[in-house]
Structures are given as C-alpha cells and as structure tokens.
N, C-alpha and C. Protein backbone atom coordinates (compact mmCIF):
# COMPACT_ATOMS: atom_id res chain seq x y z
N UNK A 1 0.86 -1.19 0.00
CA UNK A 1 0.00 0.00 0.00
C UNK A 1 0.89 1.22 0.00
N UNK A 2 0.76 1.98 -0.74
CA UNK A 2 1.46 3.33 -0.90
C UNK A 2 1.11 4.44 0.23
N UNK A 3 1.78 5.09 0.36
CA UNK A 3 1.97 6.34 1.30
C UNK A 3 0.70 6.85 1.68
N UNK A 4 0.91 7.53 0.05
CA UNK A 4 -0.51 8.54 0.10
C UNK A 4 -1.76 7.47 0.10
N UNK A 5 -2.10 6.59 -0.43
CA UNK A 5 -3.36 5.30 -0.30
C UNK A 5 -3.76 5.67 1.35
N UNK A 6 -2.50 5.60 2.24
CA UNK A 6 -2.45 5.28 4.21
C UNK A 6 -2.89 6.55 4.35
N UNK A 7 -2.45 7.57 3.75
CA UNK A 7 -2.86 8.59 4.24
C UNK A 7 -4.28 9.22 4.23
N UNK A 8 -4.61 8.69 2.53
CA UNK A 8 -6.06 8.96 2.51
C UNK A 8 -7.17 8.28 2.97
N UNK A 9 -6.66 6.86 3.23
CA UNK A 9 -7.54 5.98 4.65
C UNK A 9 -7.47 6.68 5.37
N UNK A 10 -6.39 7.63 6.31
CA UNK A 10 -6.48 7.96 7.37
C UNK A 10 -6.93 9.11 7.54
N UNK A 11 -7.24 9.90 6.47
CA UNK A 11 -7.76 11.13 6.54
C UNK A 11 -9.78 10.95 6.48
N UNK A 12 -9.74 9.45 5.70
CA UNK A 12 -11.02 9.18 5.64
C UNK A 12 -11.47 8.56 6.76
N UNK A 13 -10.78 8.07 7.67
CA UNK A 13 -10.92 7.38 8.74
C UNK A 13 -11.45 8.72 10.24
N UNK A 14 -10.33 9.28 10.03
CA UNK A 14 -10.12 10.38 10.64
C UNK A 14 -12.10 11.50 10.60
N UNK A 15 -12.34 11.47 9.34
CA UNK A 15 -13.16 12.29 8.85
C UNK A 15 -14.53 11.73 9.31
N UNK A 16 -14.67 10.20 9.24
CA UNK A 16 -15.54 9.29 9.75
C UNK A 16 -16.10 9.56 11.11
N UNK A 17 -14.64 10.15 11.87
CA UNK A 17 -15.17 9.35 13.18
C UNK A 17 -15.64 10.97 13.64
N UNK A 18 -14.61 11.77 12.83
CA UNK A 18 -15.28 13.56 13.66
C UNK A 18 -16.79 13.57 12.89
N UNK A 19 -17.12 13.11 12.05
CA UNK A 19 -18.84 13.49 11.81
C UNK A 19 -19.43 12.65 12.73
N UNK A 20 -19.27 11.12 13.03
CA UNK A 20 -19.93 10.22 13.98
C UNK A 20 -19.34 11.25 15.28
N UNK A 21 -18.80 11.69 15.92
CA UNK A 21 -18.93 12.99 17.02
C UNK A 21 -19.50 13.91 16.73
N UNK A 22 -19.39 14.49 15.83
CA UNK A 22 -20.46 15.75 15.88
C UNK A 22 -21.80 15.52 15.58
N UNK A 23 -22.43 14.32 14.84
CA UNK A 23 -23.82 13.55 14.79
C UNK A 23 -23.92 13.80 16.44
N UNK A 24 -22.98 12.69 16.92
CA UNK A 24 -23.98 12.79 18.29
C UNK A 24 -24.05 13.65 19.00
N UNK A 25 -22.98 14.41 18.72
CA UNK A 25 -23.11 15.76 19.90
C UNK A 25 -24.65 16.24 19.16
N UNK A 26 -25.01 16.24 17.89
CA UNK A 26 -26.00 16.98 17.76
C UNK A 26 -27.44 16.06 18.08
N UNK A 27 -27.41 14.77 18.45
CA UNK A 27 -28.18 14.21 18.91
C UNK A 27 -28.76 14.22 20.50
N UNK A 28 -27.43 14.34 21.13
CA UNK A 28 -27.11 14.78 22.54
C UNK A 28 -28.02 16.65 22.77
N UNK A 29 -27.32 17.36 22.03
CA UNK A 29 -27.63 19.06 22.00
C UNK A 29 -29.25 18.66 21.89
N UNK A 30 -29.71 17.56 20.60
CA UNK A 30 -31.17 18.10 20.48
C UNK A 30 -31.98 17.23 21.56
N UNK A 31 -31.52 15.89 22.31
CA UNK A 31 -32.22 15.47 22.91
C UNK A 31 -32.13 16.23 24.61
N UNK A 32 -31.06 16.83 24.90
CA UNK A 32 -31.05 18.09 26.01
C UNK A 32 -32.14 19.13 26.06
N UNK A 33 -32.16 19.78 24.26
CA UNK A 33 -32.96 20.33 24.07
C UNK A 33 -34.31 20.28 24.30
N UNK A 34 -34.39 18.93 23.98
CA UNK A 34 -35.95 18.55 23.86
C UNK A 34 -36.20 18.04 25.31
N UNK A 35 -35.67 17.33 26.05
CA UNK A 35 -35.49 17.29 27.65
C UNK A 35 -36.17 19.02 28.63
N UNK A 36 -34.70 19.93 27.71
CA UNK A 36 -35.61 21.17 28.49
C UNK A 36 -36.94 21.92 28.56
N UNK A 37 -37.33 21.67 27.43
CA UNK A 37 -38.43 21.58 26.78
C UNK A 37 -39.41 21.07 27.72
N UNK A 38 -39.51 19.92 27.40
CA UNK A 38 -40.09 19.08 28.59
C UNK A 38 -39.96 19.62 29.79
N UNK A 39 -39.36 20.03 30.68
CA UNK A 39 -39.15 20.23 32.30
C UNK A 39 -39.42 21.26 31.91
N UNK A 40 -39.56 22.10 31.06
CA UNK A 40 -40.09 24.17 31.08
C UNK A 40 -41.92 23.75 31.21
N UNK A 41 -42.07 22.71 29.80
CA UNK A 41 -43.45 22.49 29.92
C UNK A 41 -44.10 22.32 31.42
N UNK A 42 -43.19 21.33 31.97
CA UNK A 42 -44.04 20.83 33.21
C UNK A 42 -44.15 21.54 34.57
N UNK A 43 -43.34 22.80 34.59
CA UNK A 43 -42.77 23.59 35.39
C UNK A 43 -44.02 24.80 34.85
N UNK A 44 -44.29 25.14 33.62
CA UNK A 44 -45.47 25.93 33.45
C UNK A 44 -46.60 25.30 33.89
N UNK A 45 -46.85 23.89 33.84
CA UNK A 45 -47.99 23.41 33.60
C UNK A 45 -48.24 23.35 35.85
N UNK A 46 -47.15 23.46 36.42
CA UNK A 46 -47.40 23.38 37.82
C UNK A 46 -47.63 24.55 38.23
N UNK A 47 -46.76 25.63 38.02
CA UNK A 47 -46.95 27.08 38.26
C UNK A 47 -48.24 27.34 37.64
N UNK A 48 -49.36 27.05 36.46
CA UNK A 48 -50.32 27.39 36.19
C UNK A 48 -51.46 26.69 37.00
N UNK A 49 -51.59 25.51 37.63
CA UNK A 49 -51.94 24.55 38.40
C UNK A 49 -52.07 25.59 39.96
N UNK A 50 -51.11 25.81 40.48
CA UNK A 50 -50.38 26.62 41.35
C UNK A 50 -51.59 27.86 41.40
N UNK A 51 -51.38 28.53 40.23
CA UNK A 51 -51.56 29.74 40.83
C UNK A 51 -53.23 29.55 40.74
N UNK A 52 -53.87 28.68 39.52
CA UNK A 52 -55.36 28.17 39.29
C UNK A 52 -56.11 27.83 41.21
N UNK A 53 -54.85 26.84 41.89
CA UNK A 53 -55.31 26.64 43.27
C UNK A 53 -55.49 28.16 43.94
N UNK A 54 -54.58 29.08 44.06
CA UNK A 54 -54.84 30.40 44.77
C UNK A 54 -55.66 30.63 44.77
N UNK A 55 -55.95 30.79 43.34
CA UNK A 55 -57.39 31.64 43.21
C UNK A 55 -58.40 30.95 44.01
N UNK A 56 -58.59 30.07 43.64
CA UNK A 56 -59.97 29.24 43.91
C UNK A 56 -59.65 29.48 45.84
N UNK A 57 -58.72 29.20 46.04
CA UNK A 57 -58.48 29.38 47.36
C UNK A 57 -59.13 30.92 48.19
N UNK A 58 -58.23 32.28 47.30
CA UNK A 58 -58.84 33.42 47.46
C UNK A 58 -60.36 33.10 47.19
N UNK A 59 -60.64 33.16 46.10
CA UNK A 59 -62.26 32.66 46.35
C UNK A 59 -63.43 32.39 47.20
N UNK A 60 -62.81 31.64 48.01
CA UNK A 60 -63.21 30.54 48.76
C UNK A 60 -63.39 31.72 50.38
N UNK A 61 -62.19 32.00 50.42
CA UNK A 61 -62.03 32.97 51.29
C UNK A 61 -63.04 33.76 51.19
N UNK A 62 -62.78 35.19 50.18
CA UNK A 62 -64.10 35.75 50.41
C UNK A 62 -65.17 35.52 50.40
N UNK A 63 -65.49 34.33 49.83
CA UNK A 63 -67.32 34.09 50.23
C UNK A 63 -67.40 33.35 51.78
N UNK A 64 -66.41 33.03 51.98
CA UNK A 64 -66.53 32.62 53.69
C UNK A 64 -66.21 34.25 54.34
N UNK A 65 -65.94 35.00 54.01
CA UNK A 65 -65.51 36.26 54.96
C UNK A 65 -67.10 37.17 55.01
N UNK A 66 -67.44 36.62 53.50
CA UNK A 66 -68.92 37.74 53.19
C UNK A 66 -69.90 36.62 53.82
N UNK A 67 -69.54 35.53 54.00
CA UNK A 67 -70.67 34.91 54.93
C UNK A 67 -70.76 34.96 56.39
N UNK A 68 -69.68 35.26 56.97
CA UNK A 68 -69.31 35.06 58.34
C UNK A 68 -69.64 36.53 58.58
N UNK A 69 -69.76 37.44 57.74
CA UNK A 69 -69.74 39.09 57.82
C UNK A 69 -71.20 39.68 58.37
N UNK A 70 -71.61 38.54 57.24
CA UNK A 70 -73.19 38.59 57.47
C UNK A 70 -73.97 37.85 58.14
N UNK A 71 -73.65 36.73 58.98
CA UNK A 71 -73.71 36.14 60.43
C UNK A 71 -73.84 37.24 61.31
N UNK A 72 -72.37 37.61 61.42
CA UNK A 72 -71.88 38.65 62.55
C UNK A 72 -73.11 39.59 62.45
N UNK A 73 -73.22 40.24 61.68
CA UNK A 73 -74.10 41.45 61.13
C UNK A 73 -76.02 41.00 62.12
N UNK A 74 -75.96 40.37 61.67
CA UNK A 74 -77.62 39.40 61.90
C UNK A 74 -77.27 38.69 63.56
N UNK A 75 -76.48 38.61 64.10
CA UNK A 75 -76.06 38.02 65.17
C UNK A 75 -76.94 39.01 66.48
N UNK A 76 -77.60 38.19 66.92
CA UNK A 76 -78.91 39.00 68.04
C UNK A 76 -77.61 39.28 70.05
N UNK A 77 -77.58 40.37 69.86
CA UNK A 77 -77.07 40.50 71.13
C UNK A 77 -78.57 40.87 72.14
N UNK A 78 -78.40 40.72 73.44
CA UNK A 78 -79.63 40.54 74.04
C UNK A 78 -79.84 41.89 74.85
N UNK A 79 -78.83 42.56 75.23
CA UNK A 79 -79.44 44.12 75.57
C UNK A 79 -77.83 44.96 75.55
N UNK A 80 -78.36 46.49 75.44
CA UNK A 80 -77.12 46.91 75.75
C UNK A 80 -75.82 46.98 76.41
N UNK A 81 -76.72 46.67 77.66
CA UNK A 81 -76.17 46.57 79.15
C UNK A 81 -74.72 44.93 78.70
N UNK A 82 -75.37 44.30 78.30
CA UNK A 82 -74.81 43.38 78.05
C UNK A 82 -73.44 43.30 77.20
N UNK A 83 -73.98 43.95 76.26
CA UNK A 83 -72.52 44.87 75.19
C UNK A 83 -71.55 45.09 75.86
N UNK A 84 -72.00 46.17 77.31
CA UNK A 84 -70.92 46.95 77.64
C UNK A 84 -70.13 46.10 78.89
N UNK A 85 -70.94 44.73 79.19
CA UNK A 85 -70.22 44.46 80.10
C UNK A 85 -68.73 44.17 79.92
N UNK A 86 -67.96 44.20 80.97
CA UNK A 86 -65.95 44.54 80.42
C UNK A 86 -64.86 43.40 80.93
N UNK A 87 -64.76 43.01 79.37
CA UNK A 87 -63.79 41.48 79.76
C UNK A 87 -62.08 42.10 79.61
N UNK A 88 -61.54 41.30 80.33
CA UNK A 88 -60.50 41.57 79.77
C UNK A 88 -59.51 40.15 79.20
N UNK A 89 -58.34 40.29 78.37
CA UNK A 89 -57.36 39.45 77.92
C UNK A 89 -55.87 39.38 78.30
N UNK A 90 -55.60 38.57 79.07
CA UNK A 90 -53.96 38.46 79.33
C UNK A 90 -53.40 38.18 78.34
N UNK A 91 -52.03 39.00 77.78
CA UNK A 91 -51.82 38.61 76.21
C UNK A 91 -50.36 39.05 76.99
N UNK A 92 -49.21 37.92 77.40
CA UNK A 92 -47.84 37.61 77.88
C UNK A 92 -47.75 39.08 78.85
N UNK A 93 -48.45 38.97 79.75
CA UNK A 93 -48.57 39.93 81.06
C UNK A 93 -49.56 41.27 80.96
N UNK A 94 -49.80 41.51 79.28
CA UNK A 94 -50.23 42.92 79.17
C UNK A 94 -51.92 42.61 79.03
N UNK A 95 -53.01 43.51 79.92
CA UNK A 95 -54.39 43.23 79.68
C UNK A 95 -54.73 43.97 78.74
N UNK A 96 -55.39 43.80 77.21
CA UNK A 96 -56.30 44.10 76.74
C UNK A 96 -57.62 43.66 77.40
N UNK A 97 -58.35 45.19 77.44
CA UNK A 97 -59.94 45.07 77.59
C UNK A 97 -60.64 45.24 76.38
N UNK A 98 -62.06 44.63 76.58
CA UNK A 98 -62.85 44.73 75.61
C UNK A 98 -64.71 44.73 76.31
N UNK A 99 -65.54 44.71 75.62
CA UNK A 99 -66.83 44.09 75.80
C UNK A 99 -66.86 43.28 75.09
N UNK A 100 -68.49 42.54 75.73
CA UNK A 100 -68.69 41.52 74.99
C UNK A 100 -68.25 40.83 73.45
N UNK A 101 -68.97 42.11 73.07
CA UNK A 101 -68.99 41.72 71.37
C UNK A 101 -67.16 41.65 71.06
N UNK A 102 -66.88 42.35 71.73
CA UNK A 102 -64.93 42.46 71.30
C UNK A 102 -64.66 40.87 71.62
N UNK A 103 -64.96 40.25 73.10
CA UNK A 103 -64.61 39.09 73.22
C UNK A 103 -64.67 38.02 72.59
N UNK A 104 -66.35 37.98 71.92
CA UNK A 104 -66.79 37.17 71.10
C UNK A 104 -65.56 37.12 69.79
N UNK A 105 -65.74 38.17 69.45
CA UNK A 105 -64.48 38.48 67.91
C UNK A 105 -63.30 37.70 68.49
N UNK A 106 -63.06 37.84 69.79
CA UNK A 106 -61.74 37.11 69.70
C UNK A 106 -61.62 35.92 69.91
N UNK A 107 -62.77 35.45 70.72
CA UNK A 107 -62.84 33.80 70.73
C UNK A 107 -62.85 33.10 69.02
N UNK A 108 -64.02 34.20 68.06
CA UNK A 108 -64.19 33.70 66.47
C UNK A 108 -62.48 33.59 65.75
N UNK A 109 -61.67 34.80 66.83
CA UNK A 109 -60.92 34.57 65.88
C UNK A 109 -60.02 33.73 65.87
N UNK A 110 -60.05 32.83 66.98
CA UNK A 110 -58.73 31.83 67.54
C UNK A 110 -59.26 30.42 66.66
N UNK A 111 -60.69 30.52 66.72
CA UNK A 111 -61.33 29.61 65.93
C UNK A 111 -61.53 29.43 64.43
N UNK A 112 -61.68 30.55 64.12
CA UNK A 112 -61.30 30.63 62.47
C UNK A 112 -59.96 30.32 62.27
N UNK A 113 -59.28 31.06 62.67
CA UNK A 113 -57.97 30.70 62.78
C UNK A 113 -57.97 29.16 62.99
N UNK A 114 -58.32 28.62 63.90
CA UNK A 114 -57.95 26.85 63.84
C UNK A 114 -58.95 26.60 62.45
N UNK A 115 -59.22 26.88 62.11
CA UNK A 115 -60.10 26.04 60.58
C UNK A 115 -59.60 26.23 59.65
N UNK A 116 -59.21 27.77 59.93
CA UNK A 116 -57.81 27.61 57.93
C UNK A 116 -56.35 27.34 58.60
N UNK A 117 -56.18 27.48 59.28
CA UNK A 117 -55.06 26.77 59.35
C UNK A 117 -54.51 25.26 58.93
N UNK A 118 -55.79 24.39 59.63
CA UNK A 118 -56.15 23.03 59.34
C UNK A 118 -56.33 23.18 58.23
N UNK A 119 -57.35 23.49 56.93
CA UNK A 119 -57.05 23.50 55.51
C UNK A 119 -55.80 23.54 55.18
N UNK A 120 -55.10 24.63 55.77
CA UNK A 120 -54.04 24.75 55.25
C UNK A 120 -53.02 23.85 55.25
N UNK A 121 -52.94 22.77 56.37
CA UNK A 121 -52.01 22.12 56.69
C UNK A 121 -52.19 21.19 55.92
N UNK A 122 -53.58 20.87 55.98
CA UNK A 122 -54.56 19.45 55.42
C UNK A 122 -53.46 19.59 53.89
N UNK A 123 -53.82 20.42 52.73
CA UNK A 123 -53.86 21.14 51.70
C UNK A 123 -51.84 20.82 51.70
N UNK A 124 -51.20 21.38 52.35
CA UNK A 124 -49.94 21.33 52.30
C UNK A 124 -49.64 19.88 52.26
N UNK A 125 -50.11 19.03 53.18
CA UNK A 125 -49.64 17.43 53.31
C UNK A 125 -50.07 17.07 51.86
N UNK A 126 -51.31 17.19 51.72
CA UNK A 126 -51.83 16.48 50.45
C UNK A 126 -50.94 17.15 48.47
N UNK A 127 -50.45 18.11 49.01
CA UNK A 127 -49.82 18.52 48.18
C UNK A 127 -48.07 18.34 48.15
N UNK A 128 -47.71 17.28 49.03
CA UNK A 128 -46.24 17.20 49.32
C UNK A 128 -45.36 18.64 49.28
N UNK A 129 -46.28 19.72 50.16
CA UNK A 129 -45.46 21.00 50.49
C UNK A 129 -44.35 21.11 51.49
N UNK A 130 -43.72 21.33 52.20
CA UNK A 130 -43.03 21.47 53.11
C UNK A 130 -43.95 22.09 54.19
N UNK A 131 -43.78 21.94 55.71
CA UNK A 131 -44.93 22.37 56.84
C UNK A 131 -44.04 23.41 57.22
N UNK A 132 -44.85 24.74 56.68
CA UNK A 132 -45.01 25.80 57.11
C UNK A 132 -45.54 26.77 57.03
N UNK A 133 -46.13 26.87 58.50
CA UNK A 133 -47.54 27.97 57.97
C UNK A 133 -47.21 29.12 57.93
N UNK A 134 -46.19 29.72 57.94
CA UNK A 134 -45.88 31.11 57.56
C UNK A 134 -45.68 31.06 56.19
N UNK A 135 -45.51 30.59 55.44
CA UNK A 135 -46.30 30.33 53.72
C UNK A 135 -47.54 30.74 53.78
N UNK A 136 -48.38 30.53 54.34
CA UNK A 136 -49.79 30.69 53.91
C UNK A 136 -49.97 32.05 53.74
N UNK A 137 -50.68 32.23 53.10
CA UNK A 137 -51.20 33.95 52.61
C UNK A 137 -52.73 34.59 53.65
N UNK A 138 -53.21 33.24 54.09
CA UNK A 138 -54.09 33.32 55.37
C UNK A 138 -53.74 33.78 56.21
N UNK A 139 -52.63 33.17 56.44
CA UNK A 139 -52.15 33.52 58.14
C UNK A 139 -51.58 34.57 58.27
N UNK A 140 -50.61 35.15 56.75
CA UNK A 140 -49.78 36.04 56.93
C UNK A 140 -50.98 37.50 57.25
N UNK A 141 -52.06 37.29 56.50
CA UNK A 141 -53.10 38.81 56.23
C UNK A 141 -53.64 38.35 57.98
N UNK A 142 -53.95 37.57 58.48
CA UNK A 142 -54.82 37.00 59.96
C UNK A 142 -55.56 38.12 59.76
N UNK A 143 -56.54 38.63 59.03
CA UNK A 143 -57.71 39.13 58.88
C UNK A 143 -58.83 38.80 58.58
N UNK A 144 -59.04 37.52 58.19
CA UNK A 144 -60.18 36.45 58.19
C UNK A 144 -61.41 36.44 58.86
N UNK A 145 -62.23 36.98 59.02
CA UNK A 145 -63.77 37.30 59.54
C UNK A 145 -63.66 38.35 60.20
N UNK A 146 -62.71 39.35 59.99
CA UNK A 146 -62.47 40.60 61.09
C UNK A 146 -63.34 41.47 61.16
N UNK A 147 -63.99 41.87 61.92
CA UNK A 147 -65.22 42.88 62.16
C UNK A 147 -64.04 44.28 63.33
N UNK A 148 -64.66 45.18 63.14
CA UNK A 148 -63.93 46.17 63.94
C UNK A 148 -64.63 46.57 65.68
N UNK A 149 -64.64 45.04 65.91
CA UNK A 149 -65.18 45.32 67.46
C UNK A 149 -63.76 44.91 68.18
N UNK A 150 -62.70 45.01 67.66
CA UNK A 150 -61.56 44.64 68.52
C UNK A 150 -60.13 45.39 67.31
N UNK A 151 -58.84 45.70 67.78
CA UNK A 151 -58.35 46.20 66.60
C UNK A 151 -57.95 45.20 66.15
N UNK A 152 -57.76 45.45 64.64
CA UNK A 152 -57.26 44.82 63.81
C UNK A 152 -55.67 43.83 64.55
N UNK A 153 -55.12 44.67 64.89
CA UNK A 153 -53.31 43.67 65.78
C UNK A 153 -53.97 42.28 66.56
N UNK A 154 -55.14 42.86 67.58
CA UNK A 154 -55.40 42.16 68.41
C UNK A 154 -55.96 40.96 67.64
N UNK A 155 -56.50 41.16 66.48
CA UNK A 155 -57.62 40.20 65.88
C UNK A 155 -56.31 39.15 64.83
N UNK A 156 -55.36 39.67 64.88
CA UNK A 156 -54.45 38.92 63.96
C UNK A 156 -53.64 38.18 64.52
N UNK A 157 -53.04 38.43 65.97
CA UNK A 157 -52.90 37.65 67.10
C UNK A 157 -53.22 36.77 67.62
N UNK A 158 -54.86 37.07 67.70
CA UNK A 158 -55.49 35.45 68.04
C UNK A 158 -55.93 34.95 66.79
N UNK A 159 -56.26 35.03 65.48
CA UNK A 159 -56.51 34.24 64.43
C UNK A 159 -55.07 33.46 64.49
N UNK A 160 -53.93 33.95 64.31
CA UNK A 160 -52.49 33.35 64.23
C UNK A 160 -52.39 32.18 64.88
N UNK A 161 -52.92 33.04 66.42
CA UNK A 161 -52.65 31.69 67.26
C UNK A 161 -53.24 30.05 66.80
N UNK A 162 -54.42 30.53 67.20
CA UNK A 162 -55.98 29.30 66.11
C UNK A 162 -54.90 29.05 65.17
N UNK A 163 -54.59 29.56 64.19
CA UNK A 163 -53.93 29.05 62.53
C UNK A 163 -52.63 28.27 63.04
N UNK A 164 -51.84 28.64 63.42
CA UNK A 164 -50.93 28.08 64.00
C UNK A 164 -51.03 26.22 64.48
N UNK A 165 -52.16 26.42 65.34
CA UNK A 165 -52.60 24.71 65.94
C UNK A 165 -53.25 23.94 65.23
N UNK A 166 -54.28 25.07 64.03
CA UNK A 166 -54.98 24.46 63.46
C UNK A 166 -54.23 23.27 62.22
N UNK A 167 -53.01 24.37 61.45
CA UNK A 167 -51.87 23.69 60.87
C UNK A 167 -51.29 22.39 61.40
N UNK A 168 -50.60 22.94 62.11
CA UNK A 168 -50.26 21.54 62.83
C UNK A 168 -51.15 19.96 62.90
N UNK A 169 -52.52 20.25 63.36
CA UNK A 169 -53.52 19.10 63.25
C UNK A 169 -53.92 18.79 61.84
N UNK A 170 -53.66 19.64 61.32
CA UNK A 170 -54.23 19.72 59.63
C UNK A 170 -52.91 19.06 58.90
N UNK A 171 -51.52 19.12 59.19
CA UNK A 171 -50.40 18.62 58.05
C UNK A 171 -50.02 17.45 59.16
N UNK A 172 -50.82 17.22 60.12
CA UNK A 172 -50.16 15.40 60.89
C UNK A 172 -51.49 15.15 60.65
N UNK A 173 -52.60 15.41 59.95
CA UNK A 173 -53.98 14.44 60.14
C UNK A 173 -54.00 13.81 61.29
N UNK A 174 -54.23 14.95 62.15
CA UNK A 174 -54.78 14.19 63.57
C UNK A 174 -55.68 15.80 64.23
N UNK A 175 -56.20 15.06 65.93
CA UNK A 175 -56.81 16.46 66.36
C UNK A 175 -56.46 16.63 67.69
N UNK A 176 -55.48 17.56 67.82
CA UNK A 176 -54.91 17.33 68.77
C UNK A 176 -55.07 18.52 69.94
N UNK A 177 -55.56 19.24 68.89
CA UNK A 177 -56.06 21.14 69.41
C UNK A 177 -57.13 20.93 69.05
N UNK A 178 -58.03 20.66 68.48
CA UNK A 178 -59.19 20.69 68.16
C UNK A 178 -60.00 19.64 68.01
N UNK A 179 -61.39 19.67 67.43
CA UNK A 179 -62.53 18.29 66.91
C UNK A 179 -63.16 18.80 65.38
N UNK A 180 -63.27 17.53 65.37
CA UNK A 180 -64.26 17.56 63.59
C UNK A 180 -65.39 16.46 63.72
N UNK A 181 -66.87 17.59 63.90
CA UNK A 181 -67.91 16.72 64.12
C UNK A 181 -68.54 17.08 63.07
N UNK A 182 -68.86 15.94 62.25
CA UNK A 182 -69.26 16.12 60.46
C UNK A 182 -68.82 17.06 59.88
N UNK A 183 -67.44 17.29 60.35
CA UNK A 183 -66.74 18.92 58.99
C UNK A 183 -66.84 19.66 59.70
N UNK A 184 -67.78 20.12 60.67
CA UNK A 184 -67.38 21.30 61.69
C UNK A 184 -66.05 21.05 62.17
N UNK A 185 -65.04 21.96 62.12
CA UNK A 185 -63.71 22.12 62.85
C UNK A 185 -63.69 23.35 63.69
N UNK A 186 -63.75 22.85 65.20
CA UNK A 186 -63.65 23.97 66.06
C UNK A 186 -62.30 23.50 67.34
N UNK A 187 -62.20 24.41 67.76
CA UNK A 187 -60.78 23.91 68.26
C UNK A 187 -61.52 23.69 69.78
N UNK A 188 -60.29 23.06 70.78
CA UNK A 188 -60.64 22.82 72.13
C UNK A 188 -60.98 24.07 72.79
N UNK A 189 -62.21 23.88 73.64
CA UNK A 189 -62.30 24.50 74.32
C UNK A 189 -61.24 25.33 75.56
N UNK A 190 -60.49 24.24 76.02
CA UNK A 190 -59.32 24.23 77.02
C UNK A 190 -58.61 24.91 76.50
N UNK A 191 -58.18 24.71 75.05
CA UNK A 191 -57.16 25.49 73.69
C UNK A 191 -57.14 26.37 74.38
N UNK A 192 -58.98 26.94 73.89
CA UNK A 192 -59.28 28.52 73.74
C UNK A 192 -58.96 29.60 74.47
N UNK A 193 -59.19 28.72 76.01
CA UNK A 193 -58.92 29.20 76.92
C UNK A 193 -57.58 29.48 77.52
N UNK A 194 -56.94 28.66 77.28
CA UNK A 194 -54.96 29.20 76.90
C UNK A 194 -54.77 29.86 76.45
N UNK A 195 -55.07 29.95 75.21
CA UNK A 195 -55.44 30.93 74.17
C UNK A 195 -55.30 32.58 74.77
N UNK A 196 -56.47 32.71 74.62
CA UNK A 196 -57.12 33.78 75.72
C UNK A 196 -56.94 34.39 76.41
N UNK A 197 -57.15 33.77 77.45
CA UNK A 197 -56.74 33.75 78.78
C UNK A 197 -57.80 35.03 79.14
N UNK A 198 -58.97 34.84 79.29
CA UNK A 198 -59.99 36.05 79.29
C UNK A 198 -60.90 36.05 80.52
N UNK A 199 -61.26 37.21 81.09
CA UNK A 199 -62.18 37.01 81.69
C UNK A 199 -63.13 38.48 82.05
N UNK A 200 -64.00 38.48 82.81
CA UNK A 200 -65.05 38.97 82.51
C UNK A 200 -64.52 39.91 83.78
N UNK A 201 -65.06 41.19 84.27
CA UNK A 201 -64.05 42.28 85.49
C UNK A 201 -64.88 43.24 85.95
C-alpha cells in the first residue's frame, strides 16, 4: 500500500469518526434540548396549576368572609347593658380590655384561625409541600372574619394563634387542638382558653 493510499484511509478514517462525534453531539444538544423543553413544559404546567389553586383558594375565602360578615351582622345581642359588660385578655402579662362583642371576635378569631389553618395544613400534606404555615397567605393577612369590634393587631394575634394549631392538626392528620364533628372544625375548648386567657371584670 502506498503512502498517500495510508494517508487517505487515514484522513477518511479520521473524517468518519469527527462526523460520527459531531452527529452525536448533535443528537445529545437536540435530545437536552428537547429534555428542556419538557421540564419548562411541566414547570409551566405546575406554576399554572399553582396559581389556578390560589385563586380558587382566594375565592373561597371571600365568600366565607362575606358569609361570616353577614352572620356577625344578623347576630342577636340581648341588651345593651350586656354589650358593655368589660372582659378583659392576658396577652404575655399585658391586659387588653374589651366588651362583649370584642370578646366574642376574639374567641371567632382563635377559631377561624384553627379552621384555615387546618385546611391549610390538610392542603400542604396532600400537596407534598413542606410544613409551614408562615407560607400561607391566610395567616400572613390574619384578617379572616375581622369585624372592627376589637383592633385589627389584636384580631391577627389570636386568628395566628388558632392558625398556627390548626396547621399543625391539619399537616399530621390528627386532632390534637381541636374536633371535627361532620366537617365542623372547632378547636378545644381548654385550647381557647390558653389561648385567651380572658375574663369577665
């Protein structure tokens, strides 16, 4: 075999094997490609999923806030005298006072608070989220059935609290702060009263 014959095998040899590399690199590039593709799709298709749950979630919310609004609203107190009688709240040494109707708001709100919280937790487990209720967009606003018979701080305080326990029982599926008698979720009484810590003066 002559020189040049070896050489032009080897240049054809040579030439063979850099297109069989650059084939696959371009098989490699397009199946990466098409890989990212894929994971962008499915990454839109969760984030759209995602944000579809919010809503319905917000949703959900306000027609429970405009229902509970209009409870409150229609809610029969039995005389004035009664209004004004004066509770107060131990909240880590400091007393907030209130009347009745203020008290009531704050017992609703330790209790609302335990019911979305529990969704929330419920909702997080079932969604393989990580447990934490300072994620929630509930807990963070704790304005959830707020009527202005107590301020707003005070009313976000004890919803928190409620949300807080309610979570917890809601992402371990158990009831450990609270009961569920046919779907009613109301928290312990005893809770509440920890909670609280209220009394009448």
């Amino acid at each position: 075999m002559k020189i040049t014959d070896l050489r032009k095998l080897i240049a054809a040899f040579a030439f063979g094997l850099i297109a069989i590399l650059a084939t696959s690199q371009m098989v490699d590039a397009q199946g990466n490609k098409k890989d990212r593709k894929q994971r962008q799709k499915i990454e839109k298709q969760q984030r759209k999923e995602w944000q579809n749950r919010s809503k319905m979630e917000d949703r959900r919310i306000r027609t429970q806030q405009t229902r509970e609004q209009t409870r409150l609203r229609n809610m029969p107190y039995r005389t004035a005298n009664v209004d004004n009688d004066r509770w107060r709240a131990n909240r880590s040494g400091t007393y907030y006072v209130t009347n009745n109707r203020g008290a009531e708001m704050l017992r609703q709100a330790v209790n609302a608070g335990y019911q979305e919280g529990y969704r929330a937790g419920r909702d997080d487990r079932n969604y393989r989220r990580s447990d934490n209720y300072r994620n929630s967009t509930v807990y963070r606003r704790g304005n959830y059935g707020y009527r202005n018979y107590v301020t707003s701080e005070q009313y976000q305080y004890y919803f928190r609290q409620g949300f807080e326990r309610g979570y917890q029982d809601g992402f371990s599926s158990r009831y450990q702060y609270g009961t569920n008698n046919n779907g009613s979720l109301n928290i312990l009484g005893a809770i509440l009263g920890n909670i609280l810590n209220i009394e009448r003066y």
